[in-house]
C-alpha atoms as a PDB file:
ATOM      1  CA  UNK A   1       8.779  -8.811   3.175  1.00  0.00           C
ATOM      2  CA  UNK A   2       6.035 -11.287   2.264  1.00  0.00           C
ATOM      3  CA  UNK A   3       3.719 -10.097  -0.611  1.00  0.00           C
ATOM      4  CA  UNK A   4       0.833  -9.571   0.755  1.00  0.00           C
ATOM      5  CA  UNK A   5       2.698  -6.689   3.060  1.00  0.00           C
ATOM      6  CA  UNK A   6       4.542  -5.501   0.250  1.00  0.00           C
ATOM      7  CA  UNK A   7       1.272  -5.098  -1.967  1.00  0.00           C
ATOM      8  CA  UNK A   8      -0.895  -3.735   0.964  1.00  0.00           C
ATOM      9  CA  UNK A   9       1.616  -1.202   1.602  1.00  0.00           C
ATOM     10  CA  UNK A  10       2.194   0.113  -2.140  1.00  0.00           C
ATOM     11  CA  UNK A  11      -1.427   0.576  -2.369  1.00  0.00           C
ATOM     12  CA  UNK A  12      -2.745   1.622   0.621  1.00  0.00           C
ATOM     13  CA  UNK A  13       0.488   4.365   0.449  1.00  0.00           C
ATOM     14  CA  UNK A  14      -0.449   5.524  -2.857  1.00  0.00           C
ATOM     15  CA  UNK A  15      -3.753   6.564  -1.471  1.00  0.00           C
ATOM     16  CA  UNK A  16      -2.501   8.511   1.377  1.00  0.00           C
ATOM     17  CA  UNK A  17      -0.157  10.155  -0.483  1.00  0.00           C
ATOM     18  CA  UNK A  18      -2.790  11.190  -1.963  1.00  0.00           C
ATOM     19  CA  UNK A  19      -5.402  12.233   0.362  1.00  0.00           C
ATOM     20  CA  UNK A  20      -2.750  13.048   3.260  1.00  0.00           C
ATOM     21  CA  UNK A  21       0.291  14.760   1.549  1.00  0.00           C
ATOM     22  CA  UNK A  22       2.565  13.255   3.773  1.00  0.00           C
ATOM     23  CA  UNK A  23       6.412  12.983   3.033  1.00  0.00           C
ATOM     24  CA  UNK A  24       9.109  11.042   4.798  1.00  0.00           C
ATOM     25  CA  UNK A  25      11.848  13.638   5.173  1.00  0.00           C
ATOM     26  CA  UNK A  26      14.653  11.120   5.878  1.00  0.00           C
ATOM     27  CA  UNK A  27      15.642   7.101   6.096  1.00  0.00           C
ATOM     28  CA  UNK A  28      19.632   7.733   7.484  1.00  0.00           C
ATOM     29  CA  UNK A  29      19.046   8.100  10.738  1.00  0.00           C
ATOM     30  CA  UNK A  30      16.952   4.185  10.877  1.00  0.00           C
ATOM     31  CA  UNK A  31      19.892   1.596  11.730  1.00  0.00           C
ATOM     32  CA  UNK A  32      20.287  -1.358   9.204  1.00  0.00           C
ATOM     33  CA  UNK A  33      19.588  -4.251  11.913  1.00  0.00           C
ATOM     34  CA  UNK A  34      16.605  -4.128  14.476  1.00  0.00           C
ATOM     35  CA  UNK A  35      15.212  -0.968  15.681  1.00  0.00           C
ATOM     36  CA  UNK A  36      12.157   0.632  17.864  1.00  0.00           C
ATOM     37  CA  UNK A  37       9.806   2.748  16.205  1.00  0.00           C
ATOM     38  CA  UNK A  38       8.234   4.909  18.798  1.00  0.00           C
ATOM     39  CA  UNK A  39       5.558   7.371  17.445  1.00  0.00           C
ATOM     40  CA  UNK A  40       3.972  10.155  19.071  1.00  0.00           C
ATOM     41  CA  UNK A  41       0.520   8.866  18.052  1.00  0.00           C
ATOM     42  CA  UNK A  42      -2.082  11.849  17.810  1.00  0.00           C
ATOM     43  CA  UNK A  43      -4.468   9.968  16.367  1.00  0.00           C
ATOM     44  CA  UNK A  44      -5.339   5.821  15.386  1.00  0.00           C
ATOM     45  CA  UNK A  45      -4.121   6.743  11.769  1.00  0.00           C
ATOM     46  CA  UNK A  46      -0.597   7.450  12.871  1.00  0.00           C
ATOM     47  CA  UNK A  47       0.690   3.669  12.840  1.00  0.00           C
ATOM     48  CA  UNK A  48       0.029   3.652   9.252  1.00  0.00           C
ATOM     49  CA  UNK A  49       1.901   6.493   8.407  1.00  0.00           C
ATOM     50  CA  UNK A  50       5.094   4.469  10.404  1.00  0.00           C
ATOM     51  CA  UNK A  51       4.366   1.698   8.121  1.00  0.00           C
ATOM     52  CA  UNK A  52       4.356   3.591   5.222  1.00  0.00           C
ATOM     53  CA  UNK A  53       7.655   5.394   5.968  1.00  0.00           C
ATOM     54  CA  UNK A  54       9.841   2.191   6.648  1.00  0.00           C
ATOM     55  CA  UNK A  55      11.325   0.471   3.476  1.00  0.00           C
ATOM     56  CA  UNK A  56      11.007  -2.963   5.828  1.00  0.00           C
ATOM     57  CA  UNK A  57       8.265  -4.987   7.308  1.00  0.00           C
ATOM     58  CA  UNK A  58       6.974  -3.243  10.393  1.00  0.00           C
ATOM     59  CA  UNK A  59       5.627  -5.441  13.404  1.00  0.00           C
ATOM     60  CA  UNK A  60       3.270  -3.949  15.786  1.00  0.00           C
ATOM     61  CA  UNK A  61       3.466  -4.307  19.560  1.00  0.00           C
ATOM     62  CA  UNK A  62       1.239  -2.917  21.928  1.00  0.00           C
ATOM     63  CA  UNK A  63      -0.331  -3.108  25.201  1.00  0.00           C
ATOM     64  CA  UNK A  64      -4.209  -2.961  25.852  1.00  0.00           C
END
C-alpha cells in the first residue's frame, strides 16, 4: 500500500466509524491473491465502505 492510501484510509475510517457504526463482520472468506469485490451499491457512499473493509489497496473499476 503506498502511504498516502494507507493514511487516507485510517482517517477517513476513523470518521465513519464514527458517524456510520459500521463493522466488518468477517475477512476469511477474501482469498490471499487477486479477488473481485462486487458490492450491492445502494447508495455513492458504499465504495468507501469496501475500501474501508479490505486490509489491501482497493482499485476501482467502473463503467460510465
Amino acid at each position: 500500500m503506498t502511504p498516502f492510501y494507507r493514511n487516507c484510509i485510517a482517517v477517513v475510517s476513523r470518521i465513519f466509524r464514527v458517524l456510520f457504526r459500521y463493522r466488518v463482520v468477517t475477512h476469511g472468506s477474501v482469498p490471499v491473491g487477486g479477488a473481485v469485490c462486487c458490492a450491492n451499491h445502494t447508495s455513492w457512499i458504499d465504495p468507501l465502505f469496501v475500501a474501508f473493509s479490505q486490509r489491501r489497496q482497493v482499485h476501482f473499476m467502473g463503467k460510465v
